[in-house]
C-alpha atoms as a PDB file:
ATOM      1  CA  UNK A   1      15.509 -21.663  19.488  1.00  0.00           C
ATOM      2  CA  UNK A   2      15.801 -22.818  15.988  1.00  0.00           C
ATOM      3  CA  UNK A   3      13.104 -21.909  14.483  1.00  0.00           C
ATOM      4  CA  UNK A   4       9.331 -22.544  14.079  1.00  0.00           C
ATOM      5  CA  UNK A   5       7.459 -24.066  11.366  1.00  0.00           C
ATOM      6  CA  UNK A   6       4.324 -22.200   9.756  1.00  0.00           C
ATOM      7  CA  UNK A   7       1.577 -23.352   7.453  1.00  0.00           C
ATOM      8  CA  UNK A   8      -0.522 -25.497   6.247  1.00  0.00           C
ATOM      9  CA  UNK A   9       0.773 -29.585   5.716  1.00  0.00           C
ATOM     10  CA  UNK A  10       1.961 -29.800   2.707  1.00  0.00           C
ATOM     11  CA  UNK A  11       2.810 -25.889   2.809  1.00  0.00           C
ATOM     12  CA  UNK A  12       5.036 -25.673   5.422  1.00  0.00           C
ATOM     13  CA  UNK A  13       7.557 -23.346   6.252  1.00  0.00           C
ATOM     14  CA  UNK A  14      10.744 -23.712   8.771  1.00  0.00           C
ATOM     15  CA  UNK A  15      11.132 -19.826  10.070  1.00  0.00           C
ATOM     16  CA  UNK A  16      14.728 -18.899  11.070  1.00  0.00           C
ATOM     17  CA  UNK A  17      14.618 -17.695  14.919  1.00  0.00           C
ATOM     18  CA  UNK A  18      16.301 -14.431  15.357  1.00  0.00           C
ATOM     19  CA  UNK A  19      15.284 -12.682  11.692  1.00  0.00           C
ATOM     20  CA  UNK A  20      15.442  -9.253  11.352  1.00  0.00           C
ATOM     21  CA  UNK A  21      13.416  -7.087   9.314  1.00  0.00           C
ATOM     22  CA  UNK A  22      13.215  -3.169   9.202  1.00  0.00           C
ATOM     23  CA  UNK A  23      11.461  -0.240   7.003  1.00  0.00           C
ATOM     24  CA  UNK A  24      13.710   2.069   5.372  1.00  0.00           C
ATOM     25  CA  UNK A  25      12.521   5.189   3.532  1.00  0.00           C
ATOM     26  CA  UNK A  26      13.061   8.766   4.109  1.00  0.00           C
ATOM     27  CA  UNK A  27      11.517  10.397   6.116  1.00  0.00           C
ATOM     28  CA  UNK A  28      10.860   7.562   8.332  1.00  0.00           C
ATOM     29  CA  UNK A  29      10.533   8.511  11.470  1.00  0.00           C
ATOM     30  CA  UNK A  30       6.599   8.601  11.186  1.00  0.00           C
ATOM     31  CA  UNK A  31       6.463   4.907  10.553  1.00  0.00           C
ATOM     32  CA  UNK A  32       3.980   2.645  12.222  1.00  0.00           C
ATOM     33  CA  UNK A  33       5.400  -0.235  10.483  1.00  0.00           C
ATOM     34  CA  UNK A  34       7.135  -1.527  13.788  1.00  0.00           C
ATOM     35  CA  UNK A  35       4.364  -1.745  15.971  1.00  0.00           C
ATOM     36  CA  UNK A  36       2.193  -3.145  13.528  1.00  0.00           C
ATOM     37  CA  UNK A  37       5.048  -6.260  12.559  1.00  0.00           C
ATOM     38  CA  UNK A  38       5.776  -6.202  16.375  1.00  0.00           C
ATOM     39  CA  UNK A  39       2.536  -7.512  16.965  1.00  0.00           C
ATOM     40  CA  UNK A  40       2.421  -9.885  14.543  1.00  0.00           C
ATOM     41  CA  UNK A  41       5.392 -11.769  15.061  1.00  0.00           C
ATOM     42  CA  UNK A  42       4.345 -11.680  18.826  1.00  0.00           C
ATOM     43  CA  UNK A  43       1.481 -13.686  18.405  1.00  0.00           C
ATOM     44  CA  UNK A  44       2.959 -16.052  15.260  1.00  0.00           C
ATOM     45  CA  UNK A  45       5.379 -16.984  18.456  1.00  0.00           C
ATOM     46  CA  UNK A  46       8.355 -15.669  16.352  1.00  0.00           C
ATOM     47  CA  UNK A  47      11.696 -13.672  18.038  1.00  0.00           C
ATOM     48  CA  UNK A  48      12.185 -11.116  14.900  1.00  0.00           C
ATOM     49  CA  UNK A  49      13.533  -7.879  15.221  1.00  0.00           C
ATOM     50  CA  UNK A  50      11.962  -4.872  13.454  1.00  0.00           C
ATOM     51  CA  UNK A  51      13.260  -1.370  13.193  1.00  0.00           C
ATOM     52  CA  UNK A  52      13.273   1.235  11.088  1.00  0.00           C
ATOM     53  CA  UNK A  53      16.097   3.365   9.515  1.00  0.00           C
ATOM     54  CA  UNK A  54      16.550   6.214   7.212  1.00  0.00           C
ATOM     55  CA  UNK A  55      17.946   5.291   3.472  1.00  0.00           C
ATOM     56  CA  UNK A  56      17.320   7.542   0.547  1.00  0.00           C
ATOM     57  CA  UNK A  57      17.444   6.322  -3.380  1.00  0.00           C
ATOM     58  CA  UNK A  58      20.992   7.524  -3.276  1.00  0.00           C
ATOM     59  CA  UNK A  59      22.298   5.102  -0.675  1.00  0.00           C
ATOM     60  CA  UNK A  60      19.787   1.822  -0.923  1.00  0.00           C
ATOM     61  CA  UNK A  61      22.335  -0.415  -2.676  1.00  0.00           C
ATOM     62  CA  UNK A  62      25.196   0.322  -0.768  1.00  0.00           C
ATOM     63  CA  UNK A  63      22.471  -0.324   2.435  1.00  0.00           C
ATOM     64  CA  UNK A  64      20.985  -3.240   1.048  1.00  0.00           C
ATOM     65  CA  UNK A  65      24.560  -5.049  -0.126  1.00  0.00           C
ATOM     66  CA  UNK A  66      25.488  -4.319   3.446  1.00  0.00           C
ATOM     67  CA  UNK A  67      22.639  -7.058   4.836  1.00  0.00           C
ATOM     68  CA  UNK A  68      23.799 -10.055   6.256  1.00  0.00           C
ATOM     69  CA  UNK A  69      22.118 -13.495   6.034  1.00  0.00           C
ATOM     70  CA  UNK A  70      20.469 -12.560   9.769  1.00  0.00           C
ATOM     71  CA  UNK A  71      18.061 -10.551   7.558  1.00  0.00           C
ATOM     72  CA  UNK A  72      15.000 -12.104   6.477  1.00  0.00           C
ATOM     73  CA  UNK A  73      13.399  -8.434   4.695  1.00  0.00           C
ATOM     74  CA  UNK A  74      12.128  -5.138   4.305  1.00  0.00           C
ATOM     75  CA  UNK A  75       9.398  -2.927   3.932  1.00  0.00           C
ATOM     76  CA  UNK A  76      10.591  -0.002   1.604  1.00  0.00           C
ATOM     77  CA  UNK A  77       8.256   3.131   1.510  1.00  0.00           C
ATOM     78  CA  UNK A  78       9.435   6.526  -0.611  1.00  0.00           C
ATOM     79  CA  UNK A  79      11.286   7.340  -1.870  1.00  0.00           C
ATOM     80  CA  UNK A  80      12.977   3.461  -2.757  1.00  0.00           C
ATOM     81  CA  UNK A  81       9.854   1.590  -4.194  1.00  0.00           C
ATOM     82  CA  UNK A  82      11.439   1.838  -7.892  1.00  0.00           C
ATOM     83  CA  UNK A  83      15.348   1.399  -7.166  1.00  0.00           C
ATOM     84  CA  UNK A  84      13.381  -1.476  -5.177  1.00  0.00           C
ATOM     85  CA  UNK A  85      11.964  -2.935  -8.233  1.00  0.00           C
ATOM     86  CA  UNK A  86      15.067  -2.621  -9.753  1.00  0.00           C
ATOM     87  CA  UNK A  87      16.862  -4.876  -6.956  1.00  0.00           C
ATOM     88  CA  UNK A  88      14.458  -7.400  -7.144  1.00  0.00           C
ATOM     89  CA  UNK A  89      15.525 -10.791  -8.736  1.00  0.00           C
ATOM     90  CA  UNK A  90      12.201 -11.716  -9.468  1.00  0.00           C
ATOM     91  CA  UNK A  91       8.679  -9.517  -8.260  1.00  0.00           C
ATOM     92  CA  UNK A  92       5.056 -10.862  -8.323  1.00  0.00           C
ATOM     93  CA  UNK A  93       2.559  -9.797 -10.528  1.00  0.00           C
ATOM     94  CA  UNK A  94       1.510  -6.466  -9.246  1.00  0.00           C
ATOM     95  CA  UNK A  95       5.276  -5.012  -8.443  1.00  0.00           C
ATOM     96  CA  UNK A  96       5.326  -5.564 -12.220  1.00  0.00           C
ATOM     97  CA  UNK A  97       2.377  -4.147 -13.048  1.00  0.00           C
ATOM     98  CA  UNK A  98       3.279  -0.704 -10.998  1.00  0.00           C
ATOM     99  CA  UNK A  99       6.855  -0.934 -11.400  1.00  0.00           C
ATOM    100  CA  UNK A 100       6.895  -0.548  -7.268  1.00  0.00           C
ATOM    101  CA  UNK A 101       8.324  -2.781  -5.032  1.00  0.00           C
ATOM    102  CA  UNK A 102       7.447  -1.813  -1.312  1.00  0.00           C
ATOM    103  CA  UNK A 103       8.768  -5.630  -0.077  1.00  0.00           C
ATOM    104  CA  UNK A 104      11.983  -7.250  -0.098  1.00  0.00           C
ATOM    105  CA  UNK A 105      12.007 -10.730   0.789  1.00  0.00           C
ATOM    106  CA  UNK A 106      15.751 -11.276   1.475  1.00  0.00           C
ATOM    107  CA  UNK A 107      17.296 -15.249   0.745  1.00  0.00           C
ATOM    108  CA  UNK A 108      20.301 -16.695  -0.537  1.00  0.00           C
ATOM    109  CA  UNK A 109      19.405 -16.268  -4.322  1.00  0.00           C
ATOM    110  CA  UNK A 110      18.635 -12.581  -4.421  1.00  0.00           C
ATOM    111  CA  UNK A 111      15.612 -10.373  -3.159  1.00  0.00           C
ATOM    112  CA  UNK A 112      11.774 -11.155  -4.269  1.00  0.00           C
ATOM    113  CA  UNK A 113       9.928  -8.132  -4.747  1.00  0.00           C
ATOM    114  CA  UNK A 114       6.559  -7.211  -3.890  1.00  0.00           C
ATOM    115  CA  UNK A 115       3.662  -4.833  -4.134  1.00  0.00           C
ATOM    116  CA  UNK A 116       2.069  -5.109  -1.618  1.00  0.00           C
ATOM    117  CA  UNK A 117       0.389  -1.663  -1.664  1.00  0.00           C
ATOM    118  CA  UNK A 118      -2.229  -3.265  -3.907  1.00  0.00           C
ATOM    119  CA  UNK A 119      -3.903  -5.244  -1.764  1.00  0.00           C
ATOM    120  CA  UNK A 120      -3.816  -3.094   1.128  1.00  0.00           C
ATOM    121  CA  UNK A 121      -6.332  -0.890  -1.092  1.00  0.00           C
ATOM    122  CA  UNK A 122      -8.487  -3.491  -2.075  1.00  0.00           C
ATOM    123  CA  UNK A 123      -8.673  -5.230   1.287  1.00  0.00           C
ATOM    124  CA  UNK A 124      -9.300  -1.737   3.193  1.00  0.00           C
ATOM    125  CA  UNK A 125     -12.111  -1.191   0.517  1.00  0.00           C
ATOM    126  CA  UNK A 126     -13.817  -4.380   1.381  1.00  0.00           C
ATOM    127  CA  UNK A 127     -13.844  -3.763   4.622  1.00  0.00           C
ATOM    128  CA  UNK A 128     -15.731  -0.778   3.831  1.00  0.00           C
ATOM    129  CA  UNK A 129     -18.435  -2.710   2.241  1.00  0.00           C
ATOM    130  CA  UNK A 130     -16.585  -1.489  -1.558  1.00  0.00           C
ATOM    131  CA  UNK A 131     -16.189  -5.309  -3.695  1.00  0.00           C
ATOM    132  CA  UNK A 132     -16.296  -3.957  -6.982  1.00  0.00           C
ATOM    133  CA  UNK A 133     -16.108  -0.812  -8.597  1.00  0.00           C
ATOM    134  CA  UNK A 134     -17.253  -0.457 -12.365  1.00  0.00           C
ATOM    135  CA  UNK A 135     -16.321   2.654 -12.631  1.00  0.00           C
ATOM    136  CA  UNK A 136     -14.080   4.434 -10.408  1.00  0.00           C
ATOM    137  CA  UNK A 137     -11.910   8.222  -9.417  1.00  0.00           C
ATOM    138  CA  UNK A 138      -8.063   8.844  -8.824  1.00  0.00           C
ATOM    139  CA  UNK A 139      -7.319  12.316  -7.303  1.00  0.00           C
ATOM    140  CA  UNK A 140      -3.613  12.643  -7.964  1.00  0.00           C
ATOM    141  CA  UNK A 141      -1.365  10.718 -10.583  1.00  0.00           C
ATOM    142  CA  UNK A 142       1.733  10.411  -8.407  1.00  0.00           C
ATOM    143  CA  UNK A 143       3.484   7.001  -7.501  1.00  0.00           C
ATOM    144  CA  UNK A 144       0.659   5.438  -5.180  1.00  0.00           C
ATOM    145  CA  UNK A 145      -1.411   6.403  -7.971  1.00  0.00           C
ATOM    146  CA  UNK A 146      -0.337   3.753  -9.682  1.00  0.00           C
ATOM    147  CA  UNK A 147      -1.232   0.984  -6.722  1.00  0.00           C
ATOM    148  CA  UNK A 148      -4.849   2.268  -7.343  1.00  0.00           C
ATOM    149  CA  UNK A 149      -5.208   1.998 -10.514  1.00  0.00           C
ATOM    150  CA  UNK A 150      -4.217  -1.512 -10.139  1.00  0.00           C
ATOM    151  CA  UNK A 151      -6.610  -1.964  -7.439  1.00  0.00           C
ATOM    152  CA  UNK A 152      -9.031  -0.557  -9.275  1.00  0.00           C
ATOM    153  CA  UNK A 153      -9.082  -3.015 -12.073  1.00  0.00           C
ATOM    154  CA  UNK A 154      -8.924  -5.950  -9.477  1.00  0.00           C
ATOM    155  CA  UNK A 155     -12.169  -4.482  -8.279  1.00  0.00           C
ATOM    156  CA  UNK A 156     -13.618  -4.441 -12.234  1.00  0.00           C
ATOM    157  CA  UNK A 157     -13.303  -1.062 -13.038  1.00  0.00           C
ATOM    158  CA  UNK A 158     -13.622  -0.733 -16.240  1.00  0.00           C
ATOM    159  CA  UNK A 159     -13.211   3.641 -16.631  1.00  0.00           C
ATOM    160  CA  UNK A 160     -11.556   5.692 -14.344  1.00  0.00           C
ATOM    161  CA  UNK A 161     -11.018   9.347 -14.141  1.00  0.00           C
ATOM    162  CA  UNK A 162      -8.290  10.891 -12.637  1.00  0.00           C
ATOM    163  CA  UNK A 163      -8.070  14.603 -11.316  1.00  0.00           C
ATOM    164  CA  UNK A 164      -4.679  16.270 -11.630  1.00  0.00           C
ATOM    165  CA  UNK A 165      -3.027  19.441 -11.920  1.00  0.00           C
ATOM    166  CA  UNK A 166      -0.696  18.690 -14.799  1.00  0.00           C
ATOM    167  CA  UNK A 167      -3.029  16.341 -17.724  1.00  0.00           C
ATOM    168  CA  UNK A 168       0.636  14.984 -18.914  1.00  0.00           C
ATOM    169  CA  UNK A 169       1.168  13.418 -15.728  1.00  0.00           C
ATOM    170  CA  UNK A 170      -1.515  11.454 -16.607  1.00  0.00           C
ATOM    171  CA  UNK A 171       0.360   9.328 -19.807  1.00  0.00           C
ATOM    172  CA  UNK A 172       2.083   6.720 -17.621  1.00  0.00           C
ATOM    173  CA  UNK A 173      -1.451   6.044 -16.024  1.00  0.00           C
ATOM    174  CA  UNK A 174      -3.681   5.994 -19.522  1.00  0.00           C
ATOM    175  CA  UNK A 175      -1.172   3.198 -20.541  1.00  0.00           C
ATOM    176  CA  UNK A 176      -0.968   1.195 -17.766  1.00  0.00           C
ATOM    177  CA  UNK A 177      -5.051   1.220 -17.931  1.00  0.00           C
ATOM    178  CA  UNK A 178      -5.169   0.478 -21.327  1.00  0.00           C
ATOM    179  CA  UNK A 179      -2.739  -2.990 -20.507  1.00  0.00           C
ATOM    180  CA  UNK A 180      -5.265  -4.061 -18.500  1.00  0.00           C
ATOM    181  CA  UNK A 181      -8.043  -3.324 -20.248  1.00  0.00           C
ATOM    182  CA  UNK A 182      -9.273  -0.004 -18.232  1.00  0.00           C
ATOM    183  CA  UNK A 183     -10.129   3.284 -20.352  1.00  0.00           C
ATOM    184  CA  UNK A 184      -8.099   5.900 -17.984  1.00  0.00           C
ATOM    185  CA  UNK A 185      -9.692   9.795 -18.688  1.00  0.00           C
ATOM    186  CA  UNK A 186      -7.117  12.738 -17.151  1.00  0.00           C
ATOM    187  CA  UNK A 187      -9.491  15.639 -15.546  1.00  0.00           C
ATOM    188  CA  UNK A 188      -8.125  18.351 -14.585  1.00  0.00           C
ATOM    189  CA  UNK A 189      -8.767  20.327 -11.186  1.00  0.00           C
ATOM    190  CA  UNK A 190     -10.697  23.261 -12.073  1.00  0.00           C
ATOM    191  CA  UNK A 191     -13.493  21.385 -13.609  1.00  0.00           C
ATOM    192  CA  UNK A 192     -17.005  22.952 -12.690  1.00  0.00           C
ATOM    193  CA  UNK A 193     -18.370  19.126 -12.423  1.00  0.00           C
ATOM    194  CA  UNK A 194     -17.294  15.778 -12.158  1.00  0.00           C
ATOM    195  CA  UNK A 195     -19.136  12.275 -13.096  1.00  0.00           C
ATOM    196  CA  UNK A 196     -20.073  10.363 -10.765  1.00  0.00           C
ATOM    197  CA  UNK A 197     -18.704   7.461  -9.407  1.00  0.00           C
ATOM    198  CA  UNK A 198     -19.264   4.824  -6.385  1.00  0.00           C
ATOM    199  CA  UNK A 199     -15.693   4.997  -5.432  1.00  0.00           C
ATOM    200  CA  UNK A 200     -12.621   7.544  -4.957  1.00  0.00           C
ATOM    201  CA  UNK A 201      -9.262   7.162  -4.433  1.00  0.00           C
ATOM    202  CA  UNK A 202      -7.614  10.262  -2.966  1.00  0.00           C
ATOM    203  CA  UNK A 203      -3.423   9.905  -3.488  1.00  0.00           C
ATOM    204  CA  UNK A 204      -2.478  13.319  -2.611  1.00  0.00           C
ATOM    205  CA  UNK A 205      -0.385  14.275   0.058  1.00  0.00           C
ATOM    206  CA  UNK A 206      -1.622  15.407   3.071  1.00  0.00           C
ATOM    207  CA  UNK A 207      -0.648  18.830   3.357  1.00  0.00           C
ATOM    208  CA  UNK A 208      -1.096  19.501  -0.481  1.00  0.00           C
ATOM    209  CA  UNK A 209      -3.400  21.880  -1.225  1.00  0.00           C
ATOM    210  CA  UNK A 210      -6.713  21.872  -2.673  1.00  0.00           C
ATOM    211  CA  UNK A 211      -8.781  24.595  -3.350  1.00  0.00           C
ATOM    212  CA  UNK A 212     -12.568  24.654  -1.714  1.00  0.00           C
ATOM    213  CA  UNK A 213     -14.624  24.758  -4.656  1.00  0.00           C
ATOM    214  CA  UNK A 214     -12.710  21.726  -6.276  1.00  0.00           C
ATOM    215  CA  UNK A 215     -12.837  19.453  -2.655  1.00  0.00           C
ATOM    216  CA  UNK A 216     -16.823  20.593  -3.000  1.00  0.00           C
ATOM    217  CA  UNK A 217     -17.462  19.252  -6.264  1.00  0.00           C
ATOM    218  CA  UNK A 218     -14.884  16.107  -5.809  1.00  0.00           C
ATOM    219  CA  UNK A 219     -17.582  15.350  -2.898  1.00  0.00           C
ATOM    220  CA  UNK A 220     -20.436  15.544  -4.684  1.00  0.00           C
ATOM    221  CA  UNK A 221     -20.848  12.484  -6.532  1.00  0.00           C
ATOM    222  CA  UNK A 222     -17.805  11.053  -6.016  1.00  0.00           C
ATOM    223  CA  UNK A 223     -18.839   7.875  -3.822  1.00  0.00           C
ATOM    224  CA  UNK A 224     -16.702   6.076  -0.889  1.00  0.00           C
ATOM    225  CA  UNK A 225     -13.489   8.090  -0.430  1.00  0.00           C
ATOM    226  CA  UNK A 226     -10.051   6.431   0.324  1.00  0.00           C
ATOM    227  CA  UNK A 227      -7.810   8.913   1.632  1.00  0.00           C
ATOM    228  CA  UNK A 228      -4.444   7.146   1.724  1.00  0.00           C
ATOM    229  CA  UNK A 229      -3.056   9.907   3.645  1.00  0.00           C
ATOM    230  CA  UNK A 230      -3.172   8.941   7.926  1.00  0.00           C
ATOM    231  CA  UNK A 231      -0.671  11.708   9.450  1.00  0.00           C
ATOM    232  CA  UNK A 232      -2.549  14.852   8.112  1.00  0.00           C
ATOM    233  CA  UNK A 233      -6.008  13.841   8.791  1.00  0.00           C
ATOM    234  CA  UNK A 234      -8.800  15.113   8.382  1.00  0.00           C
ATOM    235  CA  UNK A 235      -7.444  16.111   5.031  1.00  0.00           C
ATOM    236  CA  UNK A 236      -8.976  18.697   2.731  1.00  0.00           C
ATOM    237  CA  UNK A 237     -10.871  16.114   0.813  1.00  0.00           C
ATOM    238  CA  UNK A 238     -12.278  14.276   3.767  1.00  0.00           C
ATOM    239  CA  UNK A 239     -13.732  17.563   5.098  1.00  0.00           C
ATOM    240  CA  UNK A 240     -15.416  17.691   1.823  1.00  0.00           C
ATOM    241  CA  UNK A 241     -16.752  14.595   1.799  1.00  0.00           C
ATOM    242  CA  UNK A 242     -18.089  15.200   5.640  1.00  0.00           C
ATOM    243  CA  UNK A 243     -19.578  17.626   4.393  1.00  0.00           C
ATOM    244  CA  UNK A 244     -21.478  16.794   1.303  1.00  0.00           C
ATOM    245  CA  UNK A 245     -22.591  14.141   3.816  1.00  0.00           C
ATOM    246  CA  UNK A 246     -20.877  11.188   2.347  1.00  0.00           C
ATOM    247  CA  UNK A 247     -18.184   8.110   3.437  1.00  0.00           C
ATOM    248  CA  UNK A 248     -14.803   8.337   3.740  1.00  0.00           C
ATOM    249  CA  UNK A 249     -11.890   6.766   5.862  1.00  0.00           C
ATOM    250  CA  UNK A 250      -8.256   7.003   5.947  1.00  0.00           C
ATOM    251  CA  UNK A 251      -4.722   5.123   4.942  1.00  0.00           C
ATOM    252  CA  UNK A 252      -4.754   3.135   8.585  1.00  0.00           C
ATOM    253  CA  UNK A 253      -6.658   0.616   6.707  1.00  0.00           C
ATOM    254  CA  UNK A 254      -4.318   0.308   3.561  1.00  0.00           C
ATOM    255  CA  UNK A 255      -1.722   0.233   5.600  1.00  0.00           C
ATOM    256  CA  UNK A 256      -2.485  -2.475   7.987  1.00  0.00           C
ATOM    257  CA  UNK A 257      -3.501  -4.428   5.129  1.00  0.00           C
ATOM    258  CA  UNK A 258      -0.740  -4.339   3.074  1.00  0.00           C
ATOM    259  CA  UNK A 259       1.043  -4.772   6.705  1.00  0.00           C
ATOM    260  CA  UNK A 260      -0.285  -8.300   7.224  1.00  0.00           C
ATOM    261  CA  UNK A 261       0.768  -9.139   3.347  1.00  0.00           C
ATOM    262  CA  UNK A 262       4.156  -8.150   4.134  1.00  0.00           C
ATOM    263  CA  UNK A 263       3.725 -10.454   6.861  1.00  0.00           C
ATOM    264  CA  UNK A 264       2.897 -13.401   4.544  1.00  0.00           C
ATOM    265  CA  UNK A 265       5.605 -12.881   2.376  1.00  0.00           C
ATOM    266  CA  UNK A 266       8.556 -12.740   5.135  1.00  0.00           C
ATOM    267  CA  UNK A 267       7.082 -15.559   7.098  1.00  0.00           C
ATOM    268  CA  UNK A 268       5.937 -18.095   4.001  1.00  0.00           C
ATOM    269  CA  UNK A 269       7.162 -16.236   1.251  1.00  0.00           C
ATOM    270  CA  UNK A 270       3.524 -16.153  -0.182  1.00  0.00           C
ATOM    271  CA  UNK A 271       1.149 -13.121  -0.523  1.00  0.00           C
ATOM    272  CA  UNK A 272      -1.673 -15.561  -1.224  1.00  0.00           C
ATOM    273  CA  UNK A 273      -1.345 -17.738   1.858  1.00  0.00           C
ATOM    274  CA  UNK A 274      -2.936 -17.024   4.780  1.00  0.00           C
ATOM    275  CA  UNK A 275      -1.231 -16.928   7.989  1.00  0.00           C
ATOM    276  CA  UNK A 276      -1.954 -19.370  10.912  1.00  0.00           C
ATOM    277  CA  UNK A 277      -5.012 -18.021  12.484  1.00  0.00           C
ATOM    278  CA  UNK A 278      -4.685 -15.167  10.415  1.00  0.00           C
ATOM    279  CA  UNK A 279      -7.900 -12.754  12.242  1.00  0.00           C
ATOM    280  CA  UNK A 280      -6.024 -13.257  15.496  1.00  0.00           C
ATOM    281  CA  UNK A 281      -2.830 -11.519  14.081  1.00  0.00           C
ATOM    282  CA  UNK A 282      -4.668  -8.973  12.027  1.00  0.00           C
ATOM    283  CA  UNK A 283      -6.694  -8.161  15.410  1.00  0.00           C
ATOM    284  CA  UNK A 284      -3.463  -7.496  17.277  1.00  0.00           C
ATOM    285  CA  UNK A 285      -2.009  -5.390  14.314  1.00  0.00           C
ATOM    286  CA  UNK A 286      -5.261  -3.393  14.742  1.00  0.00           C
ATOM    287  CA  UNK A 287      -5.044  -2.978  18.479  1.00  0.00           C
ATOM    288  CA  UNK A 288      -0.944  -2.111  17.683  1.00  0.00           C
ATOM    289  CA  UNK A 289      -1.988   0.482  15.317  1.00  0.00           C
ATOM    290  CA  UNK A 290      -5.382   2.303  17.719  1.00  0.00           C
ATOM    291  CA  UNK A 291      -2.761   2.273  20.507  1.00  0.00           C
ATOM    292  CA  UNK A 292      -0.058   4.278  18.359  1.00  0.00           C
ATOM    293  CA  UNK A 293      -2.652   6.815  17.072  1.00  0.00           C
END
């Protein structure tokens, strides 16, 4: 088999038979990624590989030198999205924007970067009926925190809050907002209220603590919830939210999302492209992922 060709005339794409791909991180073990690629390439009619293997910051270059031209990319998830970034020969705009690169795509002139975390948000938002968001809630100002901020502003959010135990880690996030034009307030936990807002973004880890009272008045007011956190679910926050008596889903939508982008880039090289019937792969990468939980 030599390959198959993808896209649209004029856009088309010879794919290499025999690619392989893989997700590297650490832990990694509790990756989905496979299934969800498995299934994709299955119905795309392609014979890629996809694995996954542990590699920590400490031994990424060393791992990703080691590649051979069989490899066509990878999906990179903590704690390599920044020594990504720095690997990357060229990354599109939202890797720059975040300084997170969670998608290699591997060719002959050096790796393209990605961010493909960003439009996993947005797209799982929409499909929650959330299209724009003037004003908007971060809970957490870790790494991913970063991806939501970005998604935030996609979605026209013009303030956003953001609830975290240490106000300082808020600085990276105040000036990334103010680059794109968003007014970014740091709130810290044990406030007695908070604003409201038609949209949340919860970043925390799953097991990480947070206290009743503060999950209580997070809920109140505080719109759709995104809980990127799948493993440890329900999480503290969604509780909350179930019980104030308002919305709130999980990370499986972010991260089949930003699962089929992935899947444009390594197949066309293009987050922006749709695939060839596109809603029959995303079904199957849905049905991979229900199966799995």
């Amino acid at each position: 088999m030599a390959g198959v060709v993808l896209g649209e005339p004029g856009r088309r794409v010879l794919i290499p038979a025999g690619a392989r791909l893989a997700v590297w991180g650490d832990p990694i073990a509790h990756s989905r990624s496979p299934q969800l690629h498995a299934a994709a390439y299955a119905v795309l009619g392609l014979d890629w590989t996809y694995e996954r293997r542990r590699v920590d910051d400490i031994r990424f270059g060393e791992a990703l030198a080691s590649l051979d031209a069989s490899w066509r990319g990878l999906s990179l998830t903590m704690p390599l999205k920044g020594v990504a970034r720095a690997a990357a020969r060229e990354v599109d705009r939202r890797a720059e924007l975040t300084g997170a690169v969670n998608t290699l795509v591997l060719d002959a002139a050096g790796p393209r970067g990605f961010n493909t975390d960003v439009g996993g948000i947005v797209r799982s938002l929409a499909e929650e009926g959330v299209v724009e968001a003037p004003r908007a809630r971060i809970v957490g100002a870790g790494a991913t925190a970063t991806s939501a901020l970005v998604a935030l502003s996609e979605l026209g959010a013009s303030e956003i809050d953001v609830v975290a135990r240490r106000p300082e880690a808020v600085g990276p996030l105040s000036a990334l907002g103010s680059a794109l034009g968003v007014a970014v307030s740091a709130v810290p936990f044990d406030a007695e209220t908070f604003d409201a807002v038609p949209v949340t973004i919860a970043t925390l880890p799953g097991d990480a603590p947070v206290p009743d009272a503060a999950a209580a008045a997070l809920a109140a007011g505080g719109g759709f919830l995104l809980d990127v956190v799948y493993g440890h679910w329900p999480t503290a926050l969604s509780r909350a939210w179930e019980t104030a008596g308002g919305r709130s889903t999980s990370g499986l939508g972010m991260l089949l999302h930003q699962a089929v982008l992935q899947v444009r880039a390594f197949t066309t090289g293009d987050v922006t492209a749709a695939l060839p019937d596109e809603p029959a792969v995303l079904a199957a990468m849905r049905r991979a992922l229900e199966s799995d939980a």
